[in-house]
Protein backbone atom coordinates (compact mmCIF):
# COMPACT_ATOMS: atom_id res chain seq x y z
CA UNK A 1 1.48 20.83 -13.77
CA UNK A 2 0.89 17.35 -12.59
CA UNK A 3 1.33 16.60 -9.50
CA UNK A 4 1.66 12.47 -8.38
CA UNK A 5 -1.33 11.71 -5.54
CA UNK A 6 -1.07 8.41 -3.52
CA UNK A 7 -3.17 5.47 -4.74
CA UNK A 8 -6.38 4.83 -2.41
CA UNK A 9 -5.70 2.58 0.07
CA UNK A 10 -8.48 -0.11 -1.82
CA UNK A 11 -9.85 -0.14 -5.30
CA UNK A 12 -11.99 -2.34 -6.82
CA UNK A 13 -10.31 -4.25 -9.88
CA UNK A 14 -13.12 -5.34 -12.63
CA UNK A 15 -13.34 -8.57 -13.34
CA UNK A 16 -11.67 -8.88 -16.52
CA UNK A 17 -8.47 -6.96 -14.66
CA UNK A 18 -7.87 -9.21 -12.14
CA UNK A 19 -3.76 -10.59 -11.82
CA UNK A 20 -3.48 -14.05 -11.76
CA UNK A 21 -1.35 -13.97 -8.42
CA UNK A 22 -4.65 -12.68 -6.68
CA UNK A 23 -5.52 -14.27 -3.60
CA UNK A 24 -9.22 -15.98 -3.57
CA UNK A 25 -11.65 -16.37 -1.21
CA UNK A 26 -14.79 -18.21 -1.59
CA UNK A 27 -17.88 -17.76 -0.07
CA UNK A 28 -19.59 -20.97 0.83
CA UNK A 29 -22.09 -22.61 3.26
CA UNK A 30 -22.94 -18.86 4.60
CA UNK A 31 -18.81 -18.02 5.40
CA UNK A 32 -16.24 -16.35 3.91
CA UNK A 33 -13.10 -19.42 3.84
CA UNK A 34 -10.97 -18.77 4.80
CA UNK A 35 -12.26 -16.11 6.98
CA UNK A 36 -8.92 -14.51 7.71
CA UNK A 37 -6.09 -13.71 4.97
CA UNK A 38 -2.29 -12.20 4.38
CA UNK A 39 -1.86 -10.25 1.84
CA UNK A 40 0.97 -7.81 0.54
CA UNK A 41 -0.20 -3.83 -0.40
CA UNK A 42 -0.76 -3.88 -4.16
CA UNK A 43 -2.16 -7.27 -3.92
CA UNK A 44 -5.25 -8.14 -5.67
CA UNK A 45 -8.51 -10.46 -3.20
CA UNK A 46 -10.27 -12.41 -5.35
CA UNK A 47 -14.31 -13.41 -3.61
CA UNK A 48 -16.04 -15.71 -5.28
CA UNK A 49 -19.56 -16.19 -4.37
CA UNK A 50 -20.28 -20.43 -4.86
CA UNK A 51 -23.68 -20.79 -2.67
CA UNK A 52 -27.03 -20.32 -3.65
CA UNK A 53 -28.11 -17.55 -2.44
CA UNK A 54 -26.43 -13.98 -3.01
CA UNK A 55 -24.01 -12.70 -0.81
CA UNK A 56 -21.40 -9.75 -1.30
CA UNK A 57 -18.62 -7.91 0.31
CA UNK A 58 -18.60 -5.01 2.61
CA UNK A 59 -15.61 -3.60 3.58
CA UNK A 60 -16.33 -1.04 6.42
CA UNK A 61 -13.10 -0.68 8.47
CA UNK A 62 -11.19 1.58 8.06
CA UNK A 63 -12.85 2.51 4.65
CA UNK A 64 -15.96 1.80 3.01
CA UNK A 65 -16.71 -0.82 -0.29
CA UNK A 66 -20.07 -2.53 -0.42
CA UNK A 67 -19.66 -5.50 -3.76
CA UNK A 68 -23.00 -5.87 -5.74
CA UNK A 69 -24.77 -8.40 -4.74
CA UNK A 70 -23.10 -11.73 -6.50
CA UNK A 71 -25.31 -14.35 -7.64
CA UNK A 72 -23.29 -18.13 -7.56
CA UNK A 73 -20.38 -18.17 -9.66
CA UNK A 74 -20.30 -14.21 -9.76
CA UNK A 75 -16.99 -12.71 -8.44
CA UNK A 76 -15.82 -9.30 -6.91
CA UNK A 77 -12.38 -7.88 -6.28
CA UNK A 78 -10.46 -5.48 -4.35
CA UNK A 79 -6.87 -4.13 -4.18
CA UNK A 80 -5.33 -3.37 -1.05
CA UNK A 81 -2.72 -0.70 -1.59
CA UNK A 82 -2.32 0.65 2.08
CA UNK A 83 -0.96 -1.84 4.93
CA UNK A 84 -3.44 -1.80 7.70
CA UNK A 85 -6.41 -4.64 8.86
CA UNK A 86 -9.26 -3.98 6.59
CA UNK A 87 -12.45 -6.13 8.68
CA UNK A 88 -15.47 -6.73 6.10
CA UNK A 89 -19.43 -8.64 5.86
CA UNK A 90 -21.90 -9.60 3.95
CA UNK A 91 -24.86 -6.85 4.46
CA UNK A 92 -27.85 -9.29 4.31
CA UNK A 93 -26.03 -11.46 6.41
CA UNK A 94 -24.14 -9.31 9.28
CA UNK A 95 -22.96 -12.44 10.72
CA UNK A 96 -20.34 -13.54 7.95
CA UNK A 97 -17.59 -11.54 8.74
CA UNK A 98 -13.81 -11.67 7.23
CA UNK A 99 -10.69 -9.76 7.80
CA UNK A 100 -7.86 -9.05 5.67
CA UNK A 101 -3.81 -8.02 6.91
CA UNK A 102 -2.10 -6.06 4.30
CA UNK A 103 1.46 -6.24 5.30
CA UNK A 104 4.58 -3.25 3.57
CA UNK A 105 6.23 -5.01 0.78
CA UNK A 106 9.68 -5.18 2.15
């Protein structure tokens, strides 16, 4: 028998999976911009990492997703399927910090 489980509330979508309505955040100058984003459950973010130096994404409220580290250019994505305020870093650099709103669809 199968029996139909819930999606998790965030997945991470590989690169070559990504929708094109996905919303994008870059990471630049040693900040996420912009810091603080909307976004519907079942949409897609979108980082893309365009310093220098490596940075990725940690999500660590209320779940946990630590990105690879992404070297400039690289990109890493999540989808949000649960509403709910999902905060996140970069773990080298504790001090860039983002936050994300998924809202119900509806």
């Amino acid at each position: 028998m199968n029996v139909a489980v819930a999606a998790d509330a965030m997945e991470v979508i590989a690169a070559d999976a990504v929708p094109a309505d996905a919303v994008h955040v870059d990471i630049a100058k040693m900040k996420y911009a912009p810091a603080k984003i909307e976004v519907e459950e079942g949409q897609t973010v979108l980082w893309t990492n365009n310093d220098a130096m490596p940075h990725n994404v940690q999500v660590a409220n209320p779940f946990k997703i630590a990105g690879n580290m992404l070297r400039a250019g690289q990109t890493f994505a999540i989808k949000f399927n649960q509403p709910g305020e999902y905060a996140y870093t970069c773990t080298p650099h504790p001090f860039m910090k983002g936050g994300i709103t998924v809202k119900s669809k509806g």
